[in-house]
Protein backbone atom coordinates (compact mmCIF):
# COMPACT_ATOMS: atom_id res chain seq x y z
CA UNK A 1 -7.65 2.51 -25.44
CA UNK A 2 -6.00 2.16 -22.12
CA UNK A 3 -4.66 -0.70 -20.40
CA UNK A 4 -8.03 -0.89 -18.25
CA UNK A 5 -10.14 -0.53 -20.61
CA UNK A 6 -12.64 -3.30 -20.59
CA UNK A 7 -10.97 -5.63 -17.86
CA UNK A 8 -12.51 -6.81 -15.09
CA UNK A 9 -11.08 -5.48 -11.82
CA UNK A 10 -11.34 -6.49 -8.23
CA UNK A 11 -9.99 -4.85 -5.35
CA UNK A 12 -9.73 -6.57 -1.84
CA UNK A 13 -10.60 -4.00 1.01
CA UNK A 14 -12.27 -1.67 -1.61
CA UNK A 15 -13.90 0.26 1.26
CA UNK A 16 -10.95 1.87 2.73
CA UNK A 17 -9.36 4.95 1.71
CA UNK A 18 -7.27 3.78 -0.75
CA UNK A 19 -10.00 1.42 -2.54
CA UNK A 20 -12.03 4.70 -2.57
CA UNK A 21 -9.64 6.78 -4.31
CA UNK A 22 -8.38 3.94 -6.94
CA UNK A 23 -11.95 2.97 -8.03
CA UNK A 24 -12.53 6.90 -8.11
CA UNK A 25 -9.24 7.19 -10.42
CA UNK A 26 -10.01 4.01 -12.01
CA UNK A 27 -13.57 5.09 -13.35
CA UNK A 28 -12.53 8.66 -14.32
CA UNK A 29 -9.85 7.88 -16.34
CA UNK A 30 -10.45 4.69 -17.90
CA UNK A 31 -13.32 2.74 -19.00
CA UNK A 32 -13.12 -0.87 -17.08
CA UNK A 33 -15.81 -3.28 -18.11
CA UNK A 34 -16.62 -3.81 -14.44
CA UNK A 35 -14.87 -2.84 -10.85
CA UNK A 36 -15.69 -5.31 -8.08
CA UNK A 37 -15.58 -4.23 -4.30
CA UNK A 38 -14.79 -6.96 -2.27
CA UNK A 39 -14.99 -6.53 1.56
CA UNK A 40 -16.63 -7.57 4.32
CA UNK A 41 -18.26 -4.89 6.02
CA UNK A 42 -21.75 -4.13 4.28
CA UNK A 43 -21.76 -0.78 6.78
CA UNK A 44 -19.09 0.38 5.00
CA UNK A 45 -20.47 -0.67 1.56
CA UNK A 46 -23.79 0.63 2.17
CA UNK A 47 -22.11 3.91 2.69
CA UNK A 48 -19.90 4.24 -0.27
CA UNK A 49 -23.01 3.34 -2.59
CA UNK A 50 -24.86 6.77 -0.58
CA UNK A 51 -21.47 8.57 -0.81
CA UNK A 52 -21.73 8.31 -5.00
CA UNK A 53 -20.24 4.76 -5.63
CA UNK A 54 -23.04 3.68 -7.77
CA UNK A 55 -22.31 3.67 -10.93
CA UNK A 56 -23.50 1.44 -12.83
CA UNK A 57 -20.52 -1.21 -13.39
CA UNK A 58 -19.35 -1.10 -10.06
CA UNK A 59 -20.36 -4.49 -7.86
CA UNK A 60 -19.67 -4.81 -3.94
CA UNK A 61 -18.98 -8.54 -2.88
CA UNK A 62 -19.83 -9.19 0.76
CA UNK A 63 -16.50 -11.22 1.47
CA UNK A 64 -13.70 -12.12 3.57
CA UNK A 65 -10.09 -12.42 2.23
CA UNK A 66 -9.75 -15.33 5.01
CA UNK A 67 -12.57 -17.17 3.12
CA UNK A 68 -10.92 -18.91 0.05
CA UNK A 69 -14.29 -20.52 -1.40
CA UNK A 70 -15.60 -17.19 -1.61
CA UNK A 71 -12.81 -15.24 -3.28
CA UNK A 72 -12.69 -17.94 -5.71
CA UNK A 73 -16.32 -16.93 -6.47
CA UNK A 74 -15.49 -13.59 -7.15
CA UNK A 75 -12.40 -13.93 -8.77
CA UNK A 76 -14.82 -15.44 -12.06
CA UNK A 77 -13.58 -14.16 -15.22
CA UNK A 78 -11.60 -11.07 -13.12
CA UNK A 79 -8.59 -9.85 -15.24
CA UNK A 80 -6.73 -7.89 -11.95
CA UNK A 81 -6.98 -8.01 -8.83
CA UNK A 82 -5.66 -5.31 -6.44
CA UNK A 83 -5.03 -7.37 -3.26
CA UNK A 84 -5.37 -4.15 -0.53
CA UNK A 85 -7.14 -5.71 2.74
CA UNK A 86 -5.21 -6.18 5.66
CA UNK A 87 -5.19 -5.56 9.27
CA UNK A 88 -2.64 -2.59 9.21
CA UNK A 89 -3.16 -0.39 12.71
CA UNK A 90 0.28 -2.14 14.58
CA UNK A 91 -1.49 -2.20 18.07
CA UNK A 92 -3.92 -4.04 17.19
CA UNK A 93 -1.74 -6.36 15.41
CA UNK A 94 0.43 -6.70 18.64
CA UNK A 95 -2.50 -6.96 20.72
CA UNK A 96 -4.46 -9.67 18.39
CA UNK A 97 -1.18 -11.01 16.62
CA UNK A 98 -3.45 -14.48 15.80
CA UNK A 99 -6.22 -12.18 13.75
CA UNK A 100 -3.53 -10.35 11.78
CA UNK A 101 -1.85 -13.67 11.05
CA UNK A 102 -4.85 -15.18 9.67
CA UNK A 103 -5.65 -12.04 7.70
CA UNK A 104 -2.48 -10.87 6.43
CA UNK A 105 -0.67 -13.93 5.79
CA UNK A 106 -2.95 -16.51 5.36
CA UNK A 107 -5.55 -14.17 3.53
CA UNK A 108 -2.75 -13.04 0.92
CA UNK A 109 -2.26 -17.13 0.58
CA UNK A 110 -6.00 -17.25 -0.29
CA UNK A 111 -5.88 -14.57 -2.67
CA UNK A 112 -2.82 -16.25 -4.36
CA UNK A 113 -4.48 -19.44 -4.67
CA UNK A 114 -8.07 -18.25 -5.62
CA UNK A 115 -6.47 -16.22 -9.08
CA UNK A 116 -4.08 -18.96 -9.67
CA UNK A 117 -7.07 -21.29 -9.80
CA UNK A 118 -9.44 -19.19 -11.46
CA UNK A 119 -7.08 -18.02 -14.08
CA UNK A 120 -6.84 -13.94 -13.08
CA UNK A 121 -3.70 -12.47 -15.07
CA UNK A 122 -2.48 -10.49 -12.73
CA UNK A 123 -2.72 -9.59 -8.98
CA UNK A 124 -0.38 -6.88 -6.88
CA UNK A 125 -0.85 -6.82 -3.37
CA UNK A 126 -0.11 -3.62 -1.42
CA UNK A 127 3.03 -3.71 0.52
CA UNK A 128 4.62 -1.03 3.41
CA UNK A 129 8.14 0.00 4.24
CA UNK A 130 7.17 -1.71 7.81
CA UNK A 131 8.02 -4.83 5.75
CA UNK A 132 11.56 -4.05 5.72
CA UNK A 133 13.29 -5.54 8.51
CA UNK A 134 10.63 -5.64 10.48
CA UNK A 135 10.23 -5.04 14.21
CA UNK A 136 6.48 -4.94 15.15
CA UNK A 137 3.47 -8.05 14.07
CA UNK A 138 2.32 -5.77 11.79
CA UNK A 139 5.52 -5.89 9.76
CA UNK A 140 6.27 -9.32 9.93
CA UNK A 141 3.16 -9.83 8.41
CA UNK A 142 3.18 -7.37 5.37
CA UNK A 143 6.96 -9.15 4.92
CA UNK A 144 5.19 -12.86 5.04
CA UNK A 145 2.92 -11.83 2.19
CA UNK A 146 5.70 -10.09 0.38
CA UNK A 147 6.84 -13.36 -0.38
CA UNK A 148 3.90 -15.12 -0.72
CA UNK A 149 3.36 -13.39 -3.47
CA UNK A 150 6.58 -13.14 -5.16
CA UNK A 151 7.39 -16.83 -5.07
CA UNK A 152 3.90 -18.20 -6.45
CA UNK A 153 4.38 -16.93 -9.37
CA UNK A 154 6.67 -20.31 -9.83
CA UNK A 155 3.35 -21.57 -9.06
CA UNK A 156 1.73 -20.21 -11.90
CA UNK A 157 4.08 -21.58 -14.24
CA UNK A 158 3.17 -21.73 -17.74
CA UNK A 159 -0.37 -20.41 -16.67
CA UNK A 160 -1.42 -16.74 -16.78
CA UNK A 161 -1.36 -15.10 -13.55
CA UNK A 162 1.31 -12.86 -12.75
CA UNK A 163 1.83 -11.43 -9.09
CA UNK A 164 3.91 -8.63 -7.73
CA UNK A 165 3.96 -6.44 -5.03
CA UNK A 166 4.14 -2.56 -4.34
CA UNK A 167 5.69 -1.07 -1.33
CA UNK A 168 5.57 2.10 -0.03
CA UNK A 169 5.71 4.59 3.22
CA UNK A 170 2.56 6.46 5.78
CA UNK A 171 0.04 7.28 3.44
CA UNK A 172 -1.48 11.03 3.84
CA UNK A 173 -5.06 10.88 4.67
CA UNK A 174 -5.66 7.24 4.87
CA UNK A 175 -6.78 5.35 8.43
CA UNK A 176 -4.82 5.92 11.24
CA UNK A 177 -3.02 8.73 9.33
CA UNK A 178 -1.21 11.35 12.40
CA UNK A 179 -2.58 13.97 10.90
CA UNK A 180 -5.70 14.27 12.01
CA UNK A 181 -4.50 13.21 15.03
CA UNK A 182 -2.78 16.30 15.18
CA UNK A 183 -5.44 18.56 13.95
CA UNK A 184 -7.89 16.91 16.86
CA UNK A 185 -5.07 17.67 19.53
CA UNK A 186 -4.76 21.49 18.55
CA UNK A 187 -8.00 22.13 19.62
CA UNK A 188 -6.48 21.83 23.12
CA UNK A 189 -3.36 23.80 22.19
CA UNK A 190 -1.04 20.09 22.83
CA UNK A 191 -0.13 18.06 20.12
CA UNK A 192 2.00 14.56 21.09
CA UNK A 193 4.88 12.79 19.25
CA UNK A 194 6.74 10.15 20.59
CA UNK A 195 10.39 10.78 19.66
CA UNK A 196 11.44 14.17 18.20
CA UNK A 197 14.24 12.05 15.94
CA UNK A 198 11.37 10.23 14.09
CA UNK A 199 11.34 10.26 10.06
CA UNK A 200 8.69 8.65 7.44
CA UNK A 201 8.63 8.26 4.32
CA UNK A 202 5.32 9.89 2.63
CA UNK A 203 3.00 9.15 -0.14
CA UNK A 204 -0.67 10.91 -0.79
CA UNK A 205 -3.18 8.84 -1.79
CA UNK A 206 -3.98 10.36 -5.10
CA UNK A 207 0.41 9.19 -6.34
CA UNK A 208 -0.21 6.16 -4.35
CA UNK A 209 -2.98 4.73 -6.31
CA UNK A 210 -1.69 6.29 -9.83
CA UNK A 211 1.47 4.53 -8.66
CA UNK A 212 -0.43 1.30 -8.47
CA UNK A 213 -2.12 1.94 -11.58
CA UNK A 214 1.38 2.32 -13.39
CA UNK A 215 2.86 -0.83 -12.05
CA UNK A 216 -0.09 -3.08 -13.32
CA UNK A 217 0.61 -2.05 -16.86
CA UNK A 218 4.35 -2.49 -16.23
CA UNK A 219 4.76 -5.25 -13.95
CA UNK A 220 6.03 -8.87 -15.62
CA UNK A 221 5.70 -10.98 -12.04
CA UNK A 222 8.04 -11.23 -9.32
CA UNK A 223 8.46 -7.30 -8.81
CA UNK A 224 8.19 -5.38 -5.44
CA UNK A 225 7.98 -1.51 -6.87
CA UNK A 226 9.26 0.99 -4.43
CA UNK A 227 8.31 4.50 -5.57
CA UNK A 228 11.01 7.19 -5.28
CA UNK A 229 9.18 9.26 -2.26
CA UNK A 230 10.50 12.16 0.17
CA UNK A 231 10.35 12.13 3.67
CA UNK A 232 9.65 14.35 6.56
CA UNK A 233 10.41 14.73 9.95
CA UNK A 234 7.75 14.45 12.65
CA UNK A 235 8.34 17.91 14.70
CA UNK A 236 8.14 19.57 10.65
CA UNK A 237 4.64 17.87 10.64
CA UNK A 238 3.93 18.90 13.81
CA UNK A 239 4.79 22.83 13.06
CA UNK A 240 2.73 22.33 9.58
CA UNK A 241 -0.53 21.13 11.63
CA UNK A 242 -0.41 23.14 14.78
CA UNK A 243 2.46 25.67 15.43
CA UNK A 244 0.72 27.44 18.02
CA UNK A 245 0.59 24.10 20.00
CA UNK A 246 2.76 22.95 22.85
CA UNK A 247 4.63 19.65 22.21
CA UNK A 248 4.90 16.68 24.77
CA UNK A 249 7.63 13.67 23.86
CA UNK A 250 5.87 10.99 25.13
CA UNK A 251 8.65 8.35 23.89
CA UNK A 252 8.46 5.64 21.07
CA UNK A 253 5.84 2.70 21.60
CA UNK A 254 6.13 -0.89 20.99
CA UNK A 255 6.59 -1.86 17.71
CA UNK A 256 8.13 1.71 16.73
CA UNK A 257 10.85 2.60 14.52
CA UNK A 258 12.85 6.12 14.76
CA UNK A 259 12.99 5.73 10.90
CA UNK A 260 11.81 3.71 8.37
CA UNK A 261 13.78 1.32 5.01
CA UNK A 262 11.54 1.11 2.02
CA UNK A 263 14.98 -0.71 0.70
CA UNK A 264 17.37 -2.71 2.61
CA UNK A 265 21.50 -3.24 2.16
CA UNK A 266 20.38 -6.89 0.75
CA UNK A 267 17.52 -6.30 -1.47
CA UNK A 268 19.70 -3.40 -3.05
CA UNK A 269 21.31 -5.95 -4.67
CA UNK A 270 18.88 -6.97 -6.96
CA UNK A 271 17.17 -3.79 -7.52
CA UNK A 272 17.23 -1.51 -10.77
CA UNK A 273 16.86 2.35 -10.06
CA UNK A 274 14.42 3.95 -13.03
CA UNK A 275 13.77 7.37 -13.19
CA UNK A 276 10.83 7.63 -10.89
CA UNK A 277 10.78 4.05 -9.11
CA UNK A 278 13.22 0.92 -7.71
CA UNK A 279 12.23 -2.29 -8.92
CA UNK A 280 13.47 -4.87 -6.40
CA UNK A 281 13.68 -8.39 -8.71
CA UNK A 282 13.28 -11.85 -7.35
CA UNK A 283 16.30 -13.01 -6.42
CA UNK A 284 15.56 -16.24 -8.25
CA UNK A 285 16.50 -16.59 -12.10
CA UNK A 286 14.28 -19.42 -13.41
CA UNK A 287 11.83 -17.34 -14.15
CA UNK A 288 10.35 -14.28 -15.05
CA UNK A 289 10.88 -10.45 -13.90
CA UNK A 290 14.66 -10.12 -14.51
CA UNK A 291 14.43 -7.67 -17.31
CA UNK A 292 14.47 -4.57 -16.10
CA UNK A 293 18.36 -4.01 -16.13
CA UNK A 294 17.64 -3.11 -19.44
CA UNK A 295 15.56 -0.30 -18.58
CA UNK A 296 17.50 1.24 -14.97
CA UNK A 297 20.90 0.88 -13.59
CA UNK A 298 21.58 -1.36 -10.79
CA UNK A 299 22.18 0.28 -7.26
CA UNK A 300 25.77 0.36 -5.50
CA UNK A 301 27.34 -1.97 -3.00
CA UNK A 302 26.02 -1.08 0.43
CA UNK A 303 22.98 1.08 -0.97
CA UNK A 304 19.85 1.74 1.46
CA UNK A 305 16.93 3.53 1.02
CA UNK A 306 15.89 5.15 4.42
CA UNK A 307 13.53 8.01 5.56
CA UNK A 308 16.60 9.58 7.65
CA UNK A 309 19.35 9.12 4.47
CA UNK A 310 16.73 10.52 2.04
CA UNK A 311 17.76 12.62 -0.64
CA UNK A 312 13.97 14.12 -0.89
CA UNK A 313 12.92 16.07 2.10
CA UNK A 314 8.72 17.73 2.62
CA UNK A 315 9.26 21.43 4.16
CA UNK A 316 7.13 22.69 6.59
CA UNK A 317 5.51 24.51 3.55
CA UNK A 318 5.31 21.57 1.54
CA UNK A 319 3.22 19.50 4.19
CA UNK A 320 1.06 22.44 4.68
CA UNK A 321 -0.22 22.10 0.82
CA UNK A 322 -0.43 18.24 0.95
CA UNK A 323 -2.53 18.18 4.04
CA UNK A 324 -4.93 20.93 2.85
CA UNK A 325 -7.27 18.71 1.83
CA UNK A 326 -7.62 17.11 4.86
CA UNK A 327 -7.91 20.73 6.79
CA UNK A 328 -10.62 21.32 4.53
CA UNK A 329 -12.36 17.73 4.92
CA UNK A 330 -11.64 16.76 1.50
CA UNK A 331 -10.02 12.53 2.20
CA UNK A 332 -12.19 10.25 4.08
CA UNK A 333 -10.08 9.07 7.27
């Protein structure tokens, strides 16, 4: 048996592109008793059930993350929840900083509380490398709910919920991806970036949700897993998606970094480095989650982990094969 075999699993946001691929990987390689899809768009959930999400242990909850009563509804006899609803497009964020306040933080506070209460073992939220010394809404946000969710598990206490965090860089294929972006713009032979400096970090969505999956079994409470990632630089994307195109610079917006930390000077401090993964521990030591010097080394004095210092680098060949699929509309945008 696997880990997820016969728990109950709910995942917040289950409509987007990630909850589609992790309920896809969830029912094809394990057997969960039942997979809840909590969200609050019944558009959206009317449309995965017509896509092929129907089988027959799979439930959609029409629900908001901002609405405590009802997640504590849900949450009933749930063994995991996968805490991946936010308001993540950094515009809108800056332009509507009140709605991604209420959603981000104080919706990650009613998750918290609602599988505290209810008695759900363990939760990890989805974090991004936007959280690291943050400079847009957005950011701030995603760092807000970082801790949120690794200090309530002093909360929890003697009880059983456990809550951690994963963080990691642009997704490939997921909303608001550049990609397509890109493939759009080369219809009209002009493709636009905003600095030609720029680095990310990059995950697919297939290793981000098997990375999820791994750090549920794994996780003790208190965690924030970083995956070990490469990155790329913009104008190599932009050659991948459209090298017959002409570039324009149009400069960086607001809220824009030239390059992204999925681990900062401080944090390295407290972080083991494991073969495939840094495990940033709370920096707390009453409680649980400080075991895993026992399993990595710890990092040196003065250690970052940035998209431009990278050790791990995506060729202009290597994007080409990653964003196949979405060339040949395999991932839903």
């Amino acid at each position: 048996m696997s880990f997820f075999d016969d728990k109950v699993i709910l995942i917040t946001g289950g409509t987007g592109s990630f909850g589609k691929k992790f309920i896809q990987a969830l029912l094809r390689e394990h057997k969960p008793a039942k997979v809840i899809i909590y969200s609050r768009d019944e558009l959206k959930q009317h449309e995965m059930r017509q896509a092929g999400f129907d089988s027959p242990n799979l439930r959609y909850f029409i629900g908001d993350v901002r609405d405590r009563a009802r997640l504590e509804r849900a949450f009933h006899a749930v063994d995991i929840v996968v805490h991946a609803a936010a308001l993540k497009q950094v515009p809108v964020c800056e332009y509507n900083p009140q709605e991604a306040i209420k959603t981000n933080i104080g919706g990650t506070s009613n998750v918290i509380e609602a599988a505290i209460d209810t008695g759900v073992k363990r939760v990890l939220a989805l974090s991004t490398d936007k959280a690291v010394n943050p400079i847009n809404l957005y950011g701030a946000t995603k760092l807000a709910a970082e801790k949120l969710v690794v200090q309530s598990n002093a909360y929890a206490g003697s009880g059983v919920t456990r809550l951690s965090c994963v963080r990691y860089g642009n997704v490939v294929g997921s909303r608001g991806s550049v990609v397509p972006v890109f493939i759009e713009q080369r219809k009209k032979g002009r493709i636009t970036i905003t600095d030609e400096r720029m680095t990310r970090f990059w995950i697919t969505l297939d290793q981000g949700v098997h990375f999820v999956l791994n750090c549920i079994e794994q996780m003790q409470g208190g965690e924030v897993f970083v995956p070990k990632i490469p990155s790329m630089k913009i104008t190599d994307l932009a050659k991948a998606v459209a090298p017959e195109s002409k570039v324009n610079v149009v400069g960086i917006r607001p809220g824009e970094k030239l390059h992204e930390v999925l681990i900062s000077e401080d944090e390295a401090r407290t972080t083991v480095e494991l073969e495939k993964m840094y495990v940033v521990q709370p920096a707390e030591s009453f409680w649980f989650g400080h075991t895993w010097e026992q399993q990595g080394q710890s990092l040196p004095d003065g250690y970052r982990f940035a998209s431009n210092t990278n050790s791990e680098w995506l060729t202009i060949d290597g994007l080409k094969e990653i964003i196949a699929p979405i060339e040949r509309g395999q991932i839903d945008d």
